[in-house]
C-alpha atoms as a PDB file:
ATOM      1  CA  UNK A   1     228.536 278.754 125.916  1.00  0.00           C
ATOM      2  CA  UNK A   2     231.408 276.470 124.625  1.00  0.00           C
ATOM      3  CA  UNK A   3     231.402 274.134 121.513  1.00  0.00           C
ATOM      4  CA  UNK A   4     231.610 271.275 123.861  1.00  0.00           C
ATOM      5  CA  UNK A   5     228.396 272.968 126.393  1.00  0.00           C
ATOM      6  CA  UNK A   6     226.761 273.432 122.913  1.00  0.00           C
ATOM      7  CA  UNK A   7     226.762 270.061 121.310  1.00  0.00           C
ATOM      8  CA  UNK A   8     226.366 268.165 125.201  1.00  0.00           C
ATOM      9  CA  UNK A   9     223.100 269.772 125.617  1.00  0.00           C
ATOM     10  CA  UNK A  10     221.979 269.067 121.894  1.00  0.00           C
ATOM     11  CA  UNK A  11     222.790 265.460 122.447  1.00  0.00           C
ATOM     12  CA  UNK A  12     221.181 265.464 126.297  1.00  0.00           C
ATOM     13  CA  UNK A  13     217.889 266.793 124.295  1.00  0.00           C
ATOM     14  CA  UNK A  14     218.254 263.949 121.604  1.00  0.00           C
ATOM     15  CA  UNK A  15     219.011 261.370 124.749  1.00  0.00           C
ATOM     16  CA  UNK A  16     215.974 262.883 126.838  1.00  0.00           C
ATOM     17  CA  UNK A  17     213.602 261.818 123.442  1.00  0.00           C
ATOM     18  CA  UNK A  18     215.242 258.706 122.967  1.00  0.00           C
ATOM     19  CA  UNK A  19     215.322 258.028 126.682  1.00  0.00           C
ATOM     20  CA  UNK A  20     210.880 258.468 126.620  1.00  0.00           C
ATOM     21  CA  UNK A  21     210.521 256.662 123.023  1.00  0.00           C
ATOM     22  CA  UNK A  22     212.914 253.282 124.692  1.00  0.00           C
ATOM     23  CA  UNK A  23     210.808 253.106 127.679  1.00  0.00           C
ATOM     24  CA  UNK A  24     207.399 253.238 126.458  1.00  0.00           C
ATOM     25  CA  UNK A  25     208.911 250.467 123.664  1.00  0.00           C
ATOM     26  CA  UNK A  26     210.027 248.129 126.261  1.00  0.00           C
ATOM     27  CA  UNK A  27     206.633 248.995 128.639  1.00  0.00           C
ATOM     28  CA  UNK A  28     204.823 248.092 125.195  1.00  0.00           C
ATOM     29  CA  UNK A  29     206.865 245.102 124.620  1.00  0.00           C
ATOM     30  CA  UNK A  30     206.221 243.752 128.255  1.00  0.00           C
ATOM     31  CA  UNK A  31     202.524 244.406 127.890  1.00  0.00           C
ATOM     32  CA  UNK A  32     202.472 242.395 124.353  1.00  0.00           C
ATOM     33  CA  UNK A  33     204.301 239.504 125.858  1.00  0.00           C
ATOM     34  CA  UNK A  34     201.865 239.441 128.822  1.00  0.00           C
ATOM     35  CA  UNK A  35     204.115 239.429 131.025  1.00  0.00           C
ATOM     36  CA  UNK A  36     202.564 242.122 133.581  1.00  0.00           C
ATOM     37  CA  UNK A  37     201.482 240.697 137.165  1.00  0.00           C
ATOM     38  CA  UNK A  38     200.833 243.815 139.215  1.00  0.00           C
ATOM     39  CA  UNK A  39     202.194 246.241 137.149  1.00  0.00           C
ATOM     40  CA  UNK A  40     205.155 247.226 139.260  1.00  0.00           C
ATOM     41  CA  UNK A  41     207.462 245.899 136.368  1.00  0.00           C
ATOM     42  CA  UNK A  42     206.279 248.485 134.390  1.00  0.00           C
ATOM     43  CA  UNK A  43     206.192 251.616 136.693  1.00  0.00           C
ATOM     44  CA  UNK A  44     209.748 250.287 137.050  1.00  0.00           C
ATOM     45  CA  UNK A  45     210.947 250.913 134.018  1.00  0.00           C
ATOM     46  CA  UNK A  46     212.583 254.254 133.231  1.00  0.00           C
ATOM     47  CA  UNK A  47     215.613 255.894 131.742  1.00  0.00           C
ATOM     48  CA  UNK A  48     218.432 257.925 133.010  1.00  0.00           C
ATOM     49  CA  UNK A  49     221.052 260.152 131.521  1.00  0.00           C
ATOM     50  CA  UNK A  50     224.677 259.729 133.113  1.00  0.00           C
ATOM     51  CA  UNK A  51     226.787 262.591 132.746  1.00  0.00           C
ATOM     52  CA  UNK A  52     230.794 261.420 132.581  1.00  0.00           C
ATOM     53  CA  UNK A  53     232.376 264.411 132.371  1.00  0.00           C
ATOM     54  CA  UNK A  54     232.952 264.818 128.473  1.00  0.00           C
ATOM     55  CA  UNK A  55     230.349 261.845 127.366  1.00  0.00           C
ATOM     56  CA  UNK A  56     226.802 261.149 128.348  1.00  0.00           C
ATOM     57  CA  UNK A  57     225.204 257.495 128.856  1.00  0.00           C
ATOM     58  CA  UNK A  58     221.456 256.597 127.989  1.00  0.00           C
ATOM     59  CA  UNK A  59     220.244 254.072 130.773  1.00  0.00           C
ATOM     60  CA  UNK A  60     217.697 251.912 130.767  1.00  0.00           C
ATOM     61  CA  UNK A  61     216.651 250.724 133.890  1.00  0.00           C
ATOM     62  CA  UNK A  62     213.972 248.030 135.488  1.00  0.00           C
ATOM     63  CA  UNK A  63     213.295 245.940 138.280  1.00  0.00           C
ATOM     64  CA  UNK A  64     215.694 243.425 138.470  1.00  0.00           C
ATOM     65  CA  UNK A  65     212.807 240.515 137.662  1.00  0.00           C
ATOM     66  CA  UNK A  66     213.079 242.080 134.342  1.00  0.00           C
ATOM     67  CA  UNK A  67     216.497 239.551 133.919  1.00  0.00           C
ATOM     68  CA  UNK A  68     214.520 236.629 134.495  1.00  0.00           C
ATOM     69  CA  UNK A  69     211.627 237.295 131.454  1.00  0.00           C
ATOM     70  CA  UNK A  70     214.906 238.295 129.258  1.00  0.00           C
ATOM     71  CA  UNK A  71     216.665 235.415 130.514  1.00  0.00           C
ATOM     72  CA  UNK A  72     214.370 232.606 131.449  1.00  0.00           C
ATOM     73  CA  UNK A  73     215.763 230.367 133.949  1.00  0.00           C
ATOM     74  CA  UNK A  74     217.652 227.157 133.827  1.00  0.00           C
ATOM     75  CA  UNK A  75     216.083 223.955 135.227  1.00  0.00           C
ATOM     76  CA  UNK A  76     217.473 222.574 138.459  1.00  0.00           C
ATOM     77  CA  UNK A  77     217.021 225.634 140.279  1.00  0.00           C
ATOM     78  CA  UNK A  78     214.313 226.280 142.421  1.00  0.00           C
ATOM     79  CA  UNK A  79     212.715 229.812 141.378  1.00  0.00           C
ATOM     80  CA  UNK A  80     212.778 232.615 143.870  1.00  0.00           C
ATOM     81  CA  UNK A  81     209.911 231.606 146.020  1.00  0.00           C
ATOM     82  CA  UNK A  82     209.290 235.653 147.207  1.00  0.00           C
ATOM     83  CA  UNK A  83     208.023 236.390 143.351  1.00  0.00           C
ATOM     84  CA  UNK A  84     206.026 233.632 143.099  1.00  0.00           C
ATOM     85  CA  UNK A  85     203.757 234.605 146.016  1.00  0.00           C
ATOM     86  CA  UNK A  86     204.174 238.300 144.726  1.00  0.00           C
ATOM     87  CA  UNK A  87     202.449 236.831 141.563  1.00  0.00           C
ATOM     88  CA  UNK A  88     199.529 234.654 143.239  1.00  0.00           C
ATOM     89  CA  UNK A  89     198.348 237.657 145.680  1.00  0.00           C
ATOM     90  CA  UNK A  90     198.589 240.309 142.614  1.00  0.00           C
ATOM     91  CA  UNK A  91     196.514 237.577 140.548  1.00  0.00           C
ATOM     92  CA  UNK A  92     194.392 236.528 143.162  1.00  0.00           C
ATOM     93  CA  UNK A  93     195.054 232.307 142.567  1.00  0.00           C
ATOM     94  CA  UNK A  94     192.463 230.359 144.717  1.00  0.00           C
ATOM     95  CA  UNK A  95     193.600 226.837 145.871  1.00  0.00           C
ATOM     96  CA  UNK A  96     192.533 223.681 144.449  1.00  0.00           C
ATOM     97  CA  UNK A  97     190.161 222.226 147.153  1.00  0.00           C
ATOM     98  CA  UNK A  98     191.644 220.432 150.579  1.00  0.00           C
ATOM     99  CA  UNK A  99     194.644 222.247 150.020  1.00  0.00           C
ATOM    100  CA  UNK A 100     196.255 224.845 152.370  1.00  0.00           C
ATOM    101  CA  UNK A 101     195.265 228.428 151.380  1.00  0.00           C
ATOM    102  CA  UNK A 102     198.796 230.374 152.353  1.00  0.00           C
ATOM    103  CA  UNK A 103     200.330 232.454 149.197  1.00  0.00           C
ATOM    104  CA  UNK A 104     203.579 231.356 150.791  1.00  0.00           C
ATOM    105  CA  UNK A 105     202.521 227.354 151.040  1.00  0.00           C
ATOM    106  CA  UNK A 106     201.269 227.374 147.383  1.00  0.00           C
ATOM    107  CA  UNK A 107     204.204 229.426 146.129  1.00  0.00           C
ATOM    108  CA  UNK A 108     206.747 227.242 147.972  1.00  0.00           C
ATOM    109  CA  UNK A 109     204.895 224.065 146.052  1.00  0.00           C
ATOM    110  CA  UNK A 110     204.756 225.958 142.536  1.00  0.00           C
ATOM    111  CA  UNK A 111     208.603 226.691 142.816  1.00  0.00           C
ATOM    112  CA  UNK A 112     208.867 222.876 143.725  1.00  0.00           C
ATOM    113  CA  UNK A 113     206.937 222.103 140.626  1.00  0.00           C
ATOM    114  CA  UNK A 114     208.932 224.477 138.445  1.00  0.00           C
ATOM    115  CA  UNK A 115     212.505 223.453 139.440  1.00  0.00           C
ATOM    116  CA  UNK A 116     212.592 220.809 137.004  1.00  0.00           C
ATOM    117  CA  UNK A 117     211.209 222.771 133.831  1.00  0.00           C
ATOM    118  CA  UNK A 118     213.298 225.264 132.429  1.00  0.00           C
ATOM    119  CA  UNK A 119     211.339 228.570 131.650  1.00  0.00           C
ATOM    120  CA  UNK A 120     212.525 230.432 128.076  1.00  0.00           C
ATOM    121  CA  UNK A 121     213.464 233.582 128.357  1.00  0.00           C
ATOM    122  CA  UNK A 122     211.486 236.216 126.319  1.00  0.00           C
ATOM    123  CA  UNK A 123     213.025 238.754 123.653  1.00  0.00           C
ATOM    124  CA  UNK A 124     212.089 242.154 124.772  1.00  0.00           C
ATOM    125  CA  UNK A 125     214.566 244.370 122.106  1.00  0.00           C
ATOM    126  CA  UNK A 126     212.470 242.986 119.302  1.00  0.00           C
ATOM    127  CA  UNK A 127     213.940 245.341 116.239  1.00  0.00           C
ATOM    128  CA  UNK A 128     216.449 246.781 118.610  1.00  0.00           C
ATOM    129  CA  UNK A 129     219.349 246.161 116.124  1.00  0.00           C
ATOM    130  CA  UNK A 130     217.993 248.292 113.562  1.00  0.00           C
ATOM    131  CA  UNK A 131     216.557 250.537 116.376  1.00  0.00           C
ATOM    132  CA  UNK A 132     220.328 250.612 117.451  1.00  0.00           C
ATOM    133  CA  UNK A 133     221.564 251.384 113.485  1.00  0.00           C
ATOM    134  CA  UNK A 134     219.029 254.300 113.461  1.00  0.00           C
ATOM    135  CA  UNK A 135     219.896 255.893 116.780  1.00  0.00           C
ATOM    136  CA  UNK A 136     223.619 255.971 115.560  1.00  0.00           C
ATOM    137  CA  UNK A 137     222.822 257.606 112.491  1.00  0.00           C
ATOM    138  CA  UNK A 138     220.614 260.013 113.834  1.00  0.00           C
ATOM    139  CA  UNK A 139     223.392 260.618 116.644  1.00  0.00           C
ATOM    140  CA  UNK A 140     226.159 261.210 114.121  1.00  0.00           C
ATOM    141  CA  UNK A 141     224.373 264.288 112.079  1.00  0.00           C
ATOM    142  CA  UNK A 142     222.856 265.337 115.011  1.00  0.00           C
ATOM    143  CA  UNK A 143     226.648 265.814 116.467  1.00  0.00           C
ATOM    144  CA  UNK A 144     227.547 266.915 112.734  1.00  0.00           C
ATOM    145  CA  UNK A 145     224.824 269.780 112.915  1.00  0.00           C
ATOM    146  CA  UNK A 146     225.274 270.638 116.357  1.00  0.00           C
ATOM    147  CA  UNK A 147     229.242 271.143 115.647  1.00  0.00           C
ATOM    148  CA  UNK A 148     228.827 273.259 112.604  1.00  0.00           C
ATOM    149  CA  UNK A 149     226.407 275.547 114.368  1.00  0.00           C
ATOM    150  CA  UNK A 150     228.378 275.596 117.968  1.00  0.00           C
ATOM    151  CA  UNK A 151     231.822 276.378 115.555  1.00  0.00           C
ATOM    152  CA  UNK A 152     229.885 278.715 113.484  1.00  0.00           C
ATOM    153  CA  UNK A 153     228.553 280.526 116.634  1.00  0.00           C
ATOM    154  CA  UNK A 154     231.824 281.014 118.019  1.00  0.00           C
ATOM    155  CA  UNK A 155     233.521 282.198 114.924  1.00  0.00           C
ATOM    156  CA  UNK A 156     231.140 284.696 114.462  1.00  0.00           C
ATOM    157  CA  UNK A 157     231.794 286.065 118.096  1.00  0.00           C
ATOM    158  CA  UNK A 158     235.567 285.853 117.806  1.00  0.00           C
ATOM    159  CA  UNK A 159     235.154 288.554 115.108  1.00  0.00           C
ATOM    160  CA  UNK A 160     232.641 290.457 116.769  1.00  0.00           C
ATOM    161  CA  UNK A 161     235.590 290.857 119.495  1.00  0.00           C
ATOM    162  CA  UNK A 162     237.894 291.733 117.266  1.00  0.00           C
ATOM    163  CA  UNK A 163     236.014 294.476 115.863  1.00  0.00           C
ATOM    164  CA  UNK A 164     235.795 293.040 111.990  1.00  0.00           C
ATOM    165  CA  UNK A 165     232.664 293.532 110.376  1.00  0.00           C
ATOM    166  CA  UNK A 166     230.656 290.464 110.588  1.00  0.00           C
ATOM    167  CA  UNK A 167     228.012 289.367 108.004  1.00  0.00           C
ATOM    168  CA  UNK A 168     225.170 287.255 109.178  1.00  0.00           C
END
């Protein structure tokens, strides 16, 4: 195994822990905020590692409904009128009385209502600068470590090939 083999699968096995410990923050985050309808936000939320070639990319990825709780919504724009009904049949909203009983009807007239009132967005990445500053550091002597030993390993075989004794 190379240097480079050596240190990428060190830092896929730090990504894979990292990758666990950022989704079950942002599930925990999404619970605390109450923002959970029928749960499929959260069963949406998982993490991926993207291998480039010589770098590897921690992804975080969600339903894209997870834009509007980051990012609210402006006013003036009627809100999409398919997860508003996905919300009243996953909380089971009744009608007011004399009114028509549809999921689609009431969510069309809730969007209607909503246009005008801007919703703010939610902060999700609570502590996720200093979460950030931590994962750096932890990256940098991880790669630190994992050089040293990959180098060390492969200086140590080098002699072995050559035939020089080799202390341990």
């Amino acid at each position: 195994m190379s240097v480079n083999d050596a240190v990428k699968e060190k830092v896929r096995n730090y990504l894979e822990d990292k990758g666990k410990q950022l989704v079950n923050l942002l599930r925990q985050e999404i619970q605390k905020k109450k923002k959970v309808a029928s749960g499929n936000l959260l069963k949406s939320v998982e993490y991926q590692i993207k291998d480039n070639g010589d770098s590897l990319d921690l992804l975080i990825l969600a339903d894209e409904e997870i834009s509007f709780i980051i990012g609210g919504r402006n006013s003036g724009q009627l809100p999409p009128i398919d997860a508003i009904e996905k919300w009243i049949k996953a909380k089971n909203v009744k009608p007011r009385q004399n009114k028509s009983n549809k999921p689609r009807q009431m969510a069309f007239a809730m969007a209607r209502k909503m246009k005008d009132q801007p919703i703010r967005g939610v902060n999700l990445r609570r502590g996720a600068k200093k979460e950030d500053q931590v994962i750096y550091e932890e990256m940098v002597k991880l790669l630190d470590s994992a050089y040293e030993e990959a180098i060390s390993a492969d200086i140590i075989n080098d002699l072995k090939n050559t035939g020089a004794p080799v202390v341990n």
